[in-house]
N, C-alpha and C. Protein backbone atom coordinates (compact mmCIF):
# COMPACT_ATOMS: atom_id res chain seq x y z
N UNK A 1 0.84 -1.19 0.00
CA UNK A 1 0.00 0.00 0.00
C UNK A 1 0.88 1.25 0.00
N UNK A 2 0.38 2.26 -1.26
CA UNK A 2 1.25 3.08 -0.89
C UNK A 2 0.94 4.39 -0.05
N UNK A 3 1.66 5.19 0.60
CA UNK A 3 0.85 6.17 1.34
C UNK A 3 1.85 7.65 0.71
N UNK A 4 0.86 8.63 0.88
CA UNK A 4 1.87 9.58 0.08
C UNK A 4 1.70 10.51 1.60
N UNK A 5 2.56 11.28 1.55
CA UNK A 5 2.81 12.01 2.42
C UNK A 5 3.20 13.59 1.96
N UNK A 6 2.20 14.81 2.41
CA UNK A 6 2.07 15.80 2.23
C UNK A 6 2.95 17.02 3.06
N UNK A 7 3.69 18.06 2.66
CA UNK A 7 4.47 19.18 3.45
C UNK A 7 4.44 20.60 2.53
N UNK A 8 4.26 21.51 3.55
CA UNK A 8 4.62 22.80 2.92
C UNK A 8 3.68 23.72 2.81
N UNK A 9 2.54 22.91 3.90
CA UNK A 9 1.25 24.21 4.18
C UNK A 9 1.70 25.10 4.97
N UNK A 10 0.48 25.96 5.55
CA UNK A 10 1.22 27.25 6.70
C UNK A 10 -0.34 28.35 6.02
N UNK A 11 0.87 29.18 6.93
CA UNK A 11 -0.31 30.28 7.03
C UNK A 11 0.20 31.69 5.80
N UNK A 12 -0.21 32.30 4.87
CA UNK A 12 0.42 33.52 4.22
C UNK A 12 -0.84 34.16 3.74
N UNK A 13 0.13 35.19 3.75
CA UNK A 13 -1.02 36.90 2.71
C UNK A 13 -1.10 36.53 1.63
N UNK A 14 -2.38 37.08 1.14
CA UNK A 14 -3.26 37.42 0.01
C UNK A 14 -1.33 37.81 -0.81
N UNK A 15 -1.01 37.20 -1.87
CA UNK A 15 -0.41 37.45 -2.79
C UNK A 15 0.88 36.76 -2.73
N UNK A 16 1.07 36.13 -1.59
CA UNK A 16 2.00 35.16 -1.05
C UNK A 16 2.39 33.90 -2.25
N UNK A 17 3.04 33.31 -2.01
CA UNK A 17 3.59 32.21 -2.03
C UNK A 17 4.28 30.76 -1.36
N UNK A 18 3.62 29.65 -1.71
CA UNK A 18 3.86 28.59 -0.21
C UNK A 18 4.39 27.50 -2.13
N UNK A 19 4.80 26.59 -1.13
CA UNK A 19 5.06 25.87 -2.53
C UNK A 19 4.68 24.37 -1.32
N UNK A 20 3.96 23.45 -1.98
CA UNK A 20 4.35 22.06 -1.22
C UNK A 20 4.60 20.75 -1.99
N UNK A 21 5.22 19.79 -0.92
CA UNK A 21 5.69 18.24 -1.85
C UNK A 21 4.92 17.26 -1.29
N UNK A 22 5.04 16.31 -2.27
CA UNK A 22 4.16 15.29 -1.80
C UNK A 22 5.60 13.98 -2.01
N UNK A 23 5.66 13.13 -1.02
CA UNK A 23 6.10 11.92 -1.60
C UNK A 23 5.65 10.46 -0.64
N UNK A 24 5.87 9.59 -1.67
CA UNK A 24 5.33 8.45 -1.01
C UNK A 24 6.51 7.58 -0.11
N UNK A 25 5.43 7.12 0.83
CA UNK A 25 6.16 6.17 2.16
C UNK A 25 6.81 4.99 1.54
N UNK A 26 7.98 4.53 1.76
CA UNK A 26 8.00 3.53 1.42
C UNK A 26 8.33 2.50 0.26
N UNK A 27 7.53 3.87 -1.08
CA UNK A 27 8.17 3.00 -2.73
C UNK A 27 8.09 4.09 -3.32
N UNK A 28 9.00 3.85 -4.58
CA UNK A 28 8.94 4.98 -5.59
C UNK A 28 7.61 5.01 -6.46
N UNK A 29 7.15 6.03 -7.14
CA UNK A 29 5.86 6.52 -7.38
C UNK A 29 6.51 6.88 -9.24
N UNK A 30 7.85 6.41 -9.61
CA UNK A 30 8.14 6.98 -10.64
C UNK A 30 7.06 6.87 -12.21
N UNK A 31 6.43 5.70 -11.91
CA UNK A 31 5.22 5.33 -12.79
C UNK A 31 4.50 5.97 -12.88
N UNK A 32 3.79 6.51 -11.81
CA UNK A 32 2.85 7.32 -11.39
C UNK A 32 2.00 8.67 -11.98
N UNK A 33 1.16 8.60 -12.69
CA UNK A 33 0.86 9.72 -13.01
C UNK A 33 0.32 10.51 -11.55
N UNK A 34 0.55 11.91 -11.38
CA UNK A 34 0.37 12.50 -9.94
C UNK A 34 -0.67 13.52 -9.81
N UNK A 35 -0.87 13.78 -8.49
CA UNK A 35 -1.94 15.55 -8.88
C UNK A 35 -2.28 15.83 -7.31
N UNK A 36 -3.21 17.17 -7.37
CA UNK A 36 -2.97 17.62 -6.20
C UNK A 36 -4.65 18.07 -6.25
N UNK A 37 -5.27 17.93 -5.21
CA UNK A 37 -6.56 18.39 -5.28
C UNK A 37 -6.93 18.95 -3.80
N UNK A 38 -7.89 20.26 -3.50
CA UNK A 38 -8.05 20.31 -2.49
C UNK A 38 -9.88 20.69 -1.73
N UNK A 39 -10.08 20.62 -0.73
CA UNK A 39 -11.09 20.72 -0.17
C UNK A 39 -11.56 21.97 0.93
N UNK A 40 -12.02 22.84 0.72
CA UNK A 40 -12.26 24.16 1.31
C UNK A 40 -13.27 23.55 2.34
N UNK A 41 -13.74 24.50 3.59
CA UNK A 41 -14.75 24.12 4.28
C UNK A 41 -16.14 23.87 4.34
N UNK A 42 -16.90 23.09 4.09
CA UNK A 42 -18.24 23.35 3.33
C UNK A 42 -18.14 22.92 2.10
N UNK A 43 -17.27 22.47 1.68
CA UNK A 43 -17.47 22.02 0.09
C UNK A 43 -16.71 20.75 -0.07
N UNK A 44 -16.71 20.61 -1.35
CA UNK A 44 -16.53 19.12 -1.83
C UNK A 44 -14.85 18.96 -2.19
N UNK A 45 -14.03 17.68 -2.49
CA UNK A 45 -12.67 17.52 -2.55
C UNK A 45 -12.82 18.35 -4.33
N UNK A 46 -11.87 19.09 -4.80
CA UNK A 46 -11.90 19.49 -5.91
C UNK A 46 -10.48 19.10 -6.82
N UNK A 47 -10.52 19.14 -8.26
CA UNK A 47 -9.03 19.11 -8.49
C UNK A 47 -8.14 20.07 -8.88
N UNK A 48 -6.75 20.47 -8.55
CA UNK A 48 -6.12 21.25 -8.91
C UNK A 48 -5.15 21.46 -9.91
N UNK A 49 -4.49 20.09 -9.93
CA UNK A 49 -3.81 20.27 -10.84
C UNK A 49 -3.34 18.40 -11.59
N UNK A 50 -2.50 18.45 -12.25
CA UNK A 50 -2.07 17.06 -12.52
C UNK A 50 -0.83 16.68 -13.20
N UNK A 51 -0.06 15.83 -13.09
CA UNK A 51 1.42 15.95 -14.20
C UNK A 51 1.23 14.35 -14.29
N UNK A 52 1.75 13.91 -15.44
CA UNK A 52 1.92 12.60 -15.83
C UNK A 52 2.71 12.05 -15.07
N UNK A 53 3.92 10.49 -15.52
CA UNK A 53 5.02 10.08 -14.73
C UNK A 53 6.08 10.61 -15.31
N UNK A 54 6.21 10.96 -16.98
CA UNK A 54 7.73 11.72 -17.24
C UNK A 54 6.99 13.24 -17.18
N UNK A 55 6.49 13.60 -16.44
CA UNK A 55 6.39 15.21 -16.35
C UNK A 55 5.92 16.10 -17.68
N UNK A 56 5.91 15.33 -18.67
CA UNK A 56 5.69 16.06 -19.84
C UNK A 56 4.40 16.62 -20.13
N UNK A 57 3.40 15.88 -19.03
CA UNK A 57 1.92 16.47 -19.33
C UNK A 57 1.56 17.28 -18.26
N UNK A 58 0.44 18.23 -18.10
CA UNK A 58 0.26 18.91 -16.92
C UNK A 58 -1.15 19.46 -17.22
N UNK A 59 -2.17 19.23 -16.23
CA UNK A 59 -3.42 19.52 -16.48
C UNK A 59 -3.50 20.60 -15.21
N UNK A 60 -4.64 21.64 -15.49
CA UNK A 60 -4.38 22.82 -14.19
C UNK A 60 -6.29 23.03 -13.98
N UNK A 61 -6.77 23.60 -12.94
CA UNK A 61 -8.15 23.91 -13.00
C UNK A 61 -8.24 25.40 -13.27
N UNK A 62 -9.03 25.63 -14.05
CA UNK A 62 -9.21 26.98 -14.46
C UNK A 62 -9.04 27.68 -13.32
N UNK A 63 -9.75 27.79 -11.91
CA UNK A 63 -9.27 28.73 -11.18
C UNK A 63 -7.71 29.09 -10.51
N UNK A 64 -6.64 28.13 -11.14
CA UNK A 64 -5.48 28.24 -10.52
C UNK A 64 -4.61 28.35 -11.93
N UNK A 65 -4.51 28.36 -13.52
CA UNK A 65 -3.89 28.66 -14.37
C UNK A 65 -3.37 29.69 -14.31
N UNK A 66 -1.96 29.85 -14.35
CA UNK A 66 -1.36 30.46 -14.34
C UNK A 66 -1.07 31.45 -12.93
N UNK A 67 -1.46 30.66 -12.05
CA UNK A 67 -0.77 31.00 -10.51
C UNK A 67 -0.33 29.88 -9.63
N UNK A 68 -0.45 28.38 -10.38
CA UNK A 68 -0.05 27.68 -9.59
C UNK A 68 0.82 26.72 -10.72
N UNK A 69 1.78 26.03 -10.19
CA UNK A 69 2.40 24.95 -11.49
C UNK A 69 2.95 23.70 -10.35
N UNK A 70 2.73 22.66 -11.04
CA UNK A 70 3.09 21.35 -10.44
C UNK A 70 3.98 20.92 -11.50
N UNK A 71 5.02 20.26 -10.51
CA UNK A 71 6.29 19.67 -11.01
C UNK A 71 6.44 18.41 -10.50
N UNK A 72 7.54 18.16 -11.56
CA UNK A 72 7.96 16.63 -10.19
C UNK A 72 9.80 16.11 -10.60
N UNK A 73 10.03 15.72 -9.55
CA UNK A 73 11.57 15.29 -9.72
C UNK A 73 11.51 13.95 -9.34
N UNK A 74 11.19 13.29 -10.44
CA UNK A 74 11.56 11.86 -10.21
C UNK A 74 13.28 11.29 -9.60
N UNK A 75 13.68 11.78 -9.41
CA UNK A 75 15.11 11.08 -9.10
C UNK A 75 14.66 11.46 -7.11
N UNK A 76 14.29 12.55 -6.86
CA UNK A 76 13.93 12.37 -5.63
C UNK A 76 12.91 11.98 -5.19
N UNK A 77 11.91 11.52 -6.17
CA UNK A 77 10.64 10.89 -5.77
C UNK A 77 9.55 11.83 -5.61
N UNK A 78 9.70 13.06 -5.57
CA UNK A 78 9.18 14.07 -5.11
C UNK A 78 7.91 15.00 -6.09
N UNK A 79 6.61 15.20 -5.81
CA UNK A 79 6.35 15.95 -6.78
C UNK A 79 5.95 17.41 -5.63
N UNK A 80 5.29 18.28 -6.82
CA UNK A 80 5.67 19.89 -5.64
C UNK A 80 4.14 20.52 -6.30
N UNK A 81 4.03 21.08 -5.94
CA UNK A 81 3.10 22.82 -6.09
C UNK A 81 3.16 23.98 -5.72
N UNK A 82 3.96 24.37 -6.87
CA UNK A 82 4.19 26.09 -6.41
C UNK A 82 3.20 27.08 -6.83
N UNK A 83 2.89 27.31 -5.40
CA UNK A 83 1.42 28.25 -5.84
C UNK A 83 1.73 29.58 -5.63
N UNK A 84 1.36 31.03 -6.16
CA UNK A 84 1.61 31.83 -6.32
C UNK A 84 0.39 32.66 -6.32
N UNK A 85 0.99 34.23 -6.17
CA UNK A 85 -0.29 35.33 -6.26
C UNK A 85 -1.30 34.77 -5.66
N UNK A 86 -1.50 33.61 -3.93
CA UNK A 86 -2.44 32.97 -3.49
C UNK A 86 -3.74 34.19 -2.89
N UNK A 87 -4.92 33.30 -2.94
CA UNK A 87 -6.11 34.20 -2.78
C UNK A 87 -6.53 33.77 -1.34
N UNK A 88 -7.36 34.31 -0.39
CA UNK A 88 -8.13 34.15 -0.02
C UNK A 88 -8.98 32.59 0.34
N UNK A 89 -9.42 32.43 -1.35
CA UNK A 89 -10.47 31.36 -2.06
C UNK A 89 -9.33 30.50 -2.36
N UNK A 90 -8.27 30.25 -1.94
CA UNK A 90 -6.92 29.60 -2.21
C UNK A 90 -7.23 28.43 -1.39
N UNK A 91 -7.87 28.86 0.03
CA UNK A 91 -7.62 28.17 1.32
C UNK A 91 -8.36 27.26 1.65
N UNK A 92 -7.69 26.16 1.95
CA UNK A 92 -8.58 24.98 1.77
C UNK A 92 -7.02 23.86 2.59
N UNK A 93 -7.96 22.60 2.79
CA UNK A 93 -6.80 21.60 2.75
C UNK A 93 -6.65 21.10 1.40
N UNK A 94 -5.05 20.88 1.22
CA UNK A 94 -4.62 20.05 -0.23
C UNK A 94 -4.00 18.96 -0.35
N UNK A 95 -4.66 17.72 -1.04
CA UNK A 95 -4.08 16.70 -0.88
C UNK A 95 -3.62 16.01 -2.13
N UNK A 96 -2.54 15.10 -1.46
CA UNK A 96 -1.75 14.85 -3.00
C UNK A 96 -1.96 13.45 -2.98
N UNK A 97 -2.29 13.03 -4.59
CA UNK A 97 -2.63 11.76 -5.09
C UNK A 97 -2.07 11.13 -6.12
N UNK A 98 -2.37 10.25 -6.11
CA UNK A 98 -1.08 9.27 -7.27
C UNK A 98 -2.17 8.43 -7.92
N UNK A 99 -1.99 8.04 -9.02
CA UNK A 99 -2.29 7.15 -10.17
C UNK A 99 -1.64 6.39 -10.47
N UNK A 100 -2.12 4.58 -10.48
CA UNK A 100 -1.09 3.59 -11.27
C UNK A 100 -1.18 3.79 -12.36
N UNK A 101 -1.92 4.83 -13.28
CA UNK A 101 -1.61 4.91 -14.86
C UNK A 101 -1.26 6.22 -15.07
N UNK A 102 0.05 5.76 -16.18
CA UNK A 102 1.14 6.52 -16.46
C UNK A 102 0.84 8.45 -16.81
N UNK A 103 -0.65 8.55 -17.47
CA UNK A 103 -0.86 9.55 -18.17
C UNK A 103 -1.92 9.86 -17.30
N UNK A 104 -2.28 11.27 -17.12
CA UNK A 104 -3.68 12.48 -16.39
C UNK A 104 -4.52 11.44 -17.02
N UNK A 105 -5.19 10.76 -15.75
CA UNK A 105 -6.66 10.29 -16.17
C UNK A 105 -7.96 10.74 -14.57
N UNK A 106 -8.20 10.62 -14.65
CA UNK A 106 -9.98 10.09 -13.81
C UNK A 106 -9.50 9.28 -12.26
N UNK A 107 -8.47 8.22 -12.69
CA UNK A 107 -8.75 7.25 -11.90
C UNK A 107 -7.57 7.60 -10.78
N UNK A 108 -7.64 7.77 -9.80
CA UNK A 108 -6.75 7.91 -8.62
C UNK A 108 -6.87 7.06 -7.34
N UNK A 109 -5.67 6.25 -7.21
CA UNK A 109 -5.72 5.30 -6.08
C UNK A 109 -5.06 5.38 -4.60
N UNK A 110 -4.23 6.39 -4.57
CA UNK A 110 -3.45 6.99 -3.36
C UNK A 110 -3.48 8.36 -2.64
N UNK A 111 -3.84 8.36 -1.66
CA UNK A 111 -3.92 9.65 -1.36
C UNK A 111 -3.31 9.86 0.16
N UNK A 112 -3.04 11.15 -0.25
CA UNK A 112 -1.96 11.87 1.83
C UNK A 112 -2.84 12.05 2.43
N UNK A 113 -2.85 12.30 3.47
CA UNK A 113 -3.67 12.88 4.95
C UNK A 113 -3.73 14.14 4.35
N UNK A 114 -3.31 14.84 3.61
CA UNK A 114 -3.57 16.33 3.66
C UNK A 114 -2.90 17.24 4.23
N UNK A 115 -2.84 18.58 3.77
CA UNK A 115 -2.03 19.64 4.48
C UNK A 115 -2.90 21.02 3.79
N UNK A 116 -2.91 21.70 5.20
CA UNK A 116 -3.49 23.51 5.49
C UNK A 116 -3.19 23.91 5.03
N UNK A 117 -3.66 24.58 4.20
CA UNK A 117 -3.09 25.93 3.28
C UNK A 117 -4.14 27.27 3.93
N UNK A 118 -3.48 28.62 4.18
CA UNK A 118 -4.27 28.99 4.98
C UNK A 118 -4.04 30.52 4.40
N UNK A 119 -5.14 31.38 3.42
CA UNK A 119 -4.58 32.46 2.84
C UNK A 119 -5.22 33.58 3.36
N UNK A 120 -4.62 34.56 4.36
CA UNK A 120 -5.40 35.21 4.81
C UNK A 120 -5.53 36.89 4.14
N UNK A 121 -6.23 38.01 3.68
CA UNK A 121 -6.39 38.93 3.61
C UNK A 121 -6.01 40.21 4.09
């Protein structure tokens, strides 16, 4: 089983920047297509973003294009989200998930406990 493990929430201003990683317990995830989705209070888990396993693909949700970008460094196992110009409507918990298939699909089988992202005004 794999478990991914989330870092790099906190607390920042309206225009801030937090960046966080996700990596998994235990085994490498290099297969993995990856992504990051999060859940505000009162509402439902949403998605944010997505990168394949060689990084070459990258899917984003309209409300975060072009203020947030997900990466990943396979040699450290590691994938990231550097979010930028954060809002307000930013703030939510975000959790990072993994796919046993190689390319951005639908189907996601791993997920972190989550981490605070907290954007205050």
């Amino acid at each position: 089983q794999v478990q991914l493990v989330e870092s790099g929430g906190g607390l920042v201003q309206a225009g801030g920047s937090l960046r966080l990683s996700c990596a998994p317990s235990g085994r490498t995830f290099v297969r993995f297509a990856m992504g990051w989705f999060r859940q505000a209070p009162g509402k439902e888990r949403g998605f944010v973003a997505a990168i394949s396993w060689r990084g070459g693909s990258t899917n984003y949700a309209d409300s975060v294009k072009g203020r947030f970008t997900i990466s990943r460094d396979n040699a450290k196992n590691t994938v990231y989200l550097q979010m930028n110009s954060l809002k307000p409507e930013d703030t939510a918990v975000y959790y990072c998930a993994g796919s046993k298939v190689t390319v951005i699909n639908d189907q996601w089988d791993y997920w972190g406990q989550g981490t605070q992202v907290t954007v205050s005004s």
